[in-house]
N, C-alpha and C. Protein backbone atom coordinates (compact mmCIF):
# COMPACT_ATOMS: atom_id res chain seq x y z
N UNK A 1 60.41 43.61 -20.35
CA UNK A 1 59.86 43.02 -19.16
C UNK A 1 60.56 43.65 -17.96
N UNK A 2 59.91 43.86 -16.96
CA UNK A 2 60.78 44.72 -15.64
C UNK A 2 59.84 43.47 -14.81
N UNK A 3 60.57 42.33 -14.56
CA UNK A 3 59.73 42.10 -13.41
C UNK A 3 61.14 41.85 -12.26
N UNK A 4 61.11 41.46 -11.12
CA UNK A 4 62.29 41.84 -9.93
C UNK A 4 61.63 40.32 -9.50
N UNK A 5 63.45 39.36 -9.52
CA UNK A 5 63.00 38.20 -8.53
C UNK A 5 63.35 38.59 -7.01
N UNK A 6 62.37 38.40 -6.30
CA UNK A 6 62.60 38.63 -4.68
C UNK A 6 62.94 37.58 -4.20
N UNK A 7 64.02 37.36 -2.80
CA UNK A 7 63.95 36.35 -2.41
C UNK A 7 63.41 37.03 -0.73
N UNK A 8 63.07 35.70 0.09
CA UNK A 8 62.59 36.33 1.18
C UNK A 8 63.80 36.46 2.69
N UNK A 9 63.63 37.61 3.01
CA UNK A 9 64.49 38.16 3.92
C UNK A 9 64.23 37.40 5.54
N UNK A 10 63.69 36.56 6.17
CA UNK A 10 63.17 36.10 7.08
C UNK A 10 62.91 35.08 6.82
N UNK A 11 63.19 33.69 7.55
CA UNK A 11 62.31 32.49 7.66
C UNK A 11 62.20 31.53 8.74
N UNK A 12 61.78 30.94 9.11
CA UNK A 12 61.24 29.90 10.83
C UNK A 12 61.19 28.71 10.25
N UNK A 13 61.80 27.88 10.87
CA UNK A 13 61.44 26.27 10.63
C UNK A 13 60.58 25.97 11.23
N UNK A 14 59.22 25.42 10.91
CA UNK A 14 57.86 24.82 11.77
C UNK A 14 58.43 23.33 13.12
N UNK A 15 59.39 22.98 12.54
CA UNK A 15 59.79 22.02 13.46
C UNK A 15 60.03 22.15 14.82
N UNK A 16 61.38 22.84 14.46
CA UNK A 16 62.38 23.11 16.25
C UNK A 16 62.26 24.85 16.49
N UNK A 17 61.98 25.64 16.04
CA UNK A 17 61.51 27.03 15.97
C UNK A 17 62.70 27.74 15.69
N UNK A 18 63.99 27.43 14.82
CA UNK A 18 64.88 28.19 14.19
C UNK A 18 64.86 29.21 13.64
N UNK A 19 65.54 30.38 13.91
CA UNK A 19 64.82 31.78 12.40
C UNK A 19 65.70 32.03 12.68
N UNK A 20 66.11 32.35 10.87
CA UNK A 20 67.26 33.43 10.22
C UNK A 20 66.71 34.27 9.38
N UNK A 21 67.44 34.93 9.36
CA UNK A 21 67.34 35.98 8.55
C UNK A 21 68.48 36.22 7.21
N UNK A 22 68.01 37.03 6.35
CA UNK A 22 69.78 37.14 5.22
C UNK A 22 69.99 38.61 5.21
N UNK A 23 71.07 37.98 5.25
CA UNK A 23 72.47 38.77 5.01
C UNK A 23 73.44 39.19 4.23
N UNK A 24 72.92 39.71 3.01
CA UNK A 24 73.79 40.21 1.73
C UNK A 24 74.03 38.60 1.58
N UNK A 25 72.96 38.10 0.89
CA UNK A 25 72.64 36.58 0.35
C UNK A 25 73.04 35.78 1.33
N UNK A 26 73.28 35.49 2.45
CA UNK A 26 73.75 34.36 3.34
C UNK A 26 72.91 34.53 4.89
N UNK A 27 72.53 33.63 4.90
CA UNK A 27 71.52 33.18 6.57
C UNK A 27 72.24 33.23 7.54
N UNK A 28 71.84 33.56 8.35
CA UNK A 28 72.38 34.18 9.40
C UNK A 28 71.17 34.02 10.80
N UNK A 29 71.20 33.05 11.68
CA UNK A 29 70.59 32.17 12.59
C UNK A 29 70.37 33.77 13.45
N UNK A 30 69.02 33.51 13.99
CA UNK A 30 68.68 34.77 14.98
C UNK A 30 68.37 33.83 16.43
N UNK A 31 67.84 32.56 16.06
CA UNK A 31 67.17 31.82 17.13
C UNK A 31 67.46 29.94 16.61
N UNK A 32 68.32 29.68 17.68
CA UNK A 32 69.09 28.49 17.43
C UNK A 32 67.85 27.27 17.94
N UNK A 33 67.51 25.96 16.43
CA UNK A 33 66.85 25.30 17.01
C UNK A 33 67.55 24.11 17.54
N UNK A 34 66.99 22.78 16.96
CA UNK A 34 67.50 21.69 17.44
C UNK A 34 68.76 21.08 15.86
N UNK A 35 69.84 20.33 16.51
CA UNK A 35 70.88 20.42 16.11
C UNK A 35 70.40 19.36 14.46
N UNK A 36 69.78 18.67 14.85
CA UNK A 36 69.78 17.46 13.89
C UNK A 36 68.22 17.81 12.93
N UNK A 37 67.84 18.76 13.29
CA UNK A 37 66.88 18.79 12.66
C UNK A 37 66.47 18.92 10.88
N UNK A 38 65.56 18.32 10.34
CA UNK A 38 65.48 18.53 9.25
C UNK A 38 64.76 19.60 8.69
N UNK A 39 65.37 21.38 8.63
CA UNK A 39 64.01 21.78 8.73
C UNK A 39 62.99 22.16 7.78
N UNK A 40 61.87 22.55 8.41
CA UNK A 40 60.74 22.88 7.43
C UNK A 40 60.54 24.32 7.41
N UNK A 41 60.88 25.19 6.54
CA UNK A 41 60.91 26.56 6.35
C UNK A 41 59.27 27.46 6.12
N UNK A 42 59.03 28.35 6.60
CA UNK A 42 57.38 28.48 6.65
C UNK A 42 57.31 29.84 5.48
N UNK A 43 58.05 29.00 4.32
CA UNK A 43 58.02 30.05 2.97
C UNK A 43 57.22 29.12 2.30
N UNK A 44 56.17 29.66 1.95
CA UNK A 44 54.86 28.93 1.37
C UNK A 44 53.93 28.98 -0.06
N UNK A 45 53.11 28.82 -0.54
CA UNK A 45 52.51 29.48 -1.61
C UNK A 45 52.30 31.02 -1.30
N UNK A 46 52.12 31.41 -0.35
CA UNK A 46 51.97 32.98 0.21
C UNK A 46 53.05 33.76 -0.27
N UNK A 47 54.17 33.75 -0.60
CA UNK A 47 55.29 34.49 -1.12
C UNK A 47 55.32 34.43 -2.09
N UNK A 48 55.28 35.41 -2.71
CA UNK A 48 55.49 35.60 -4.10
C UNK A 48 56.30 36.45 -4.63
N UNK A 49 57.49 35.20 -4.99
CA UNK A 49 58.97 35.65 -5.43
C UNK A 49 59.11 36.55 -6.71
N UNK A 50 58.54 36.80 -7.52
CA UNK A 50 58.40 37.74 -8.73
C UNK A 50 57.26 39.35 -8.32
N UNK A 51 58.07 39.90 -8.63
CA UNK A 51 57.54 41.05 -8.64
C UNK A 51 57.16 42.31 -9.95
N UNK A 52 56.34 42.53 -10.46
CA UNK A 52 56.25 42.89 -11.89
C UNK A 52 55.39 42.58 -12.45
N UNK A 53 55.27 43.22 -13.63
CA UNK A 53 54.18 42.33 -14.78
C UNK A 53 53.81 41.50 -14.83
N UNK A 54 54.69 40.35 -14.64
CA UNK A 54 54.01 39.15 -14.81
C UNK A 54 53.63 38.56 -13.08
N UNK A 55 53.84 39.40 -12.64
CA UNK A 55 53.11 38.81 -11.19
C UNK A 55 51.68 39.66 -11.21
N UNK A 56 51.61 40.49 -11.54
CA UNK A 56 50.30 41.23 -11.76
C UNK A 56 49.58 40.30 -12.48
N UNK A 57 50.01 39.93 -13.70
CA UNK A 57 49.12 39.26 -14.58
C UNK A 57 48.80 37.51 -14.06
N UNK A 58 49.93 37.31 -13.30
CA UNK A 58 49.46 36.46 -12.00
C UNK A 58 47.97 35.93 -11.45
N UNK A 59 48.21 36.94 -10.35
CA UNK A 59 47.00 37.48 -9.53
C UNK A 59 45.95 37.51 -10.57
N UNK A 60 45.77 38.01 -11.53
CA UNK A 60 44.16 37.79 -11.89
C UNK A 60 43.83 37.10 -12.23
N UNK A 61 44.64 35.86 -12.37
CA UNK A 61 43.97 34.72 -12.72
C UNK A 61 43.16 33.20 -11.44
């Protein structure tokens, strides 16, 4: 099996408009939101963390 787990390099909270980015595995704030916020990350069914065979065989279904 060769499939590659991805994780995603970018993300925005829909809430207070926060985005980080990573950093050799660790987040790293580009745009500071609100302090208390709970946030909501806009990584969605749209990303698709596997890459490989079995994400191919994925998609055609």
């Amino acid at each position: 099996m060769t499939d590659l787990l991805r994780t995603p390099d970018r993300r925005a909270c829909e809430r207070c408009g926060r985005v980080e980015h990573s950093d050799d595995g660790v987040w790293r704030a580009d745009r500071l939101g609100e302090l208390y916020c709970i946030h909501e990350w806009d990584i969605d069914g749209a990303f698709v963390p596997i890459e490989g065979e079995t994400a191919a065989t994925a998609e055609q279904y």
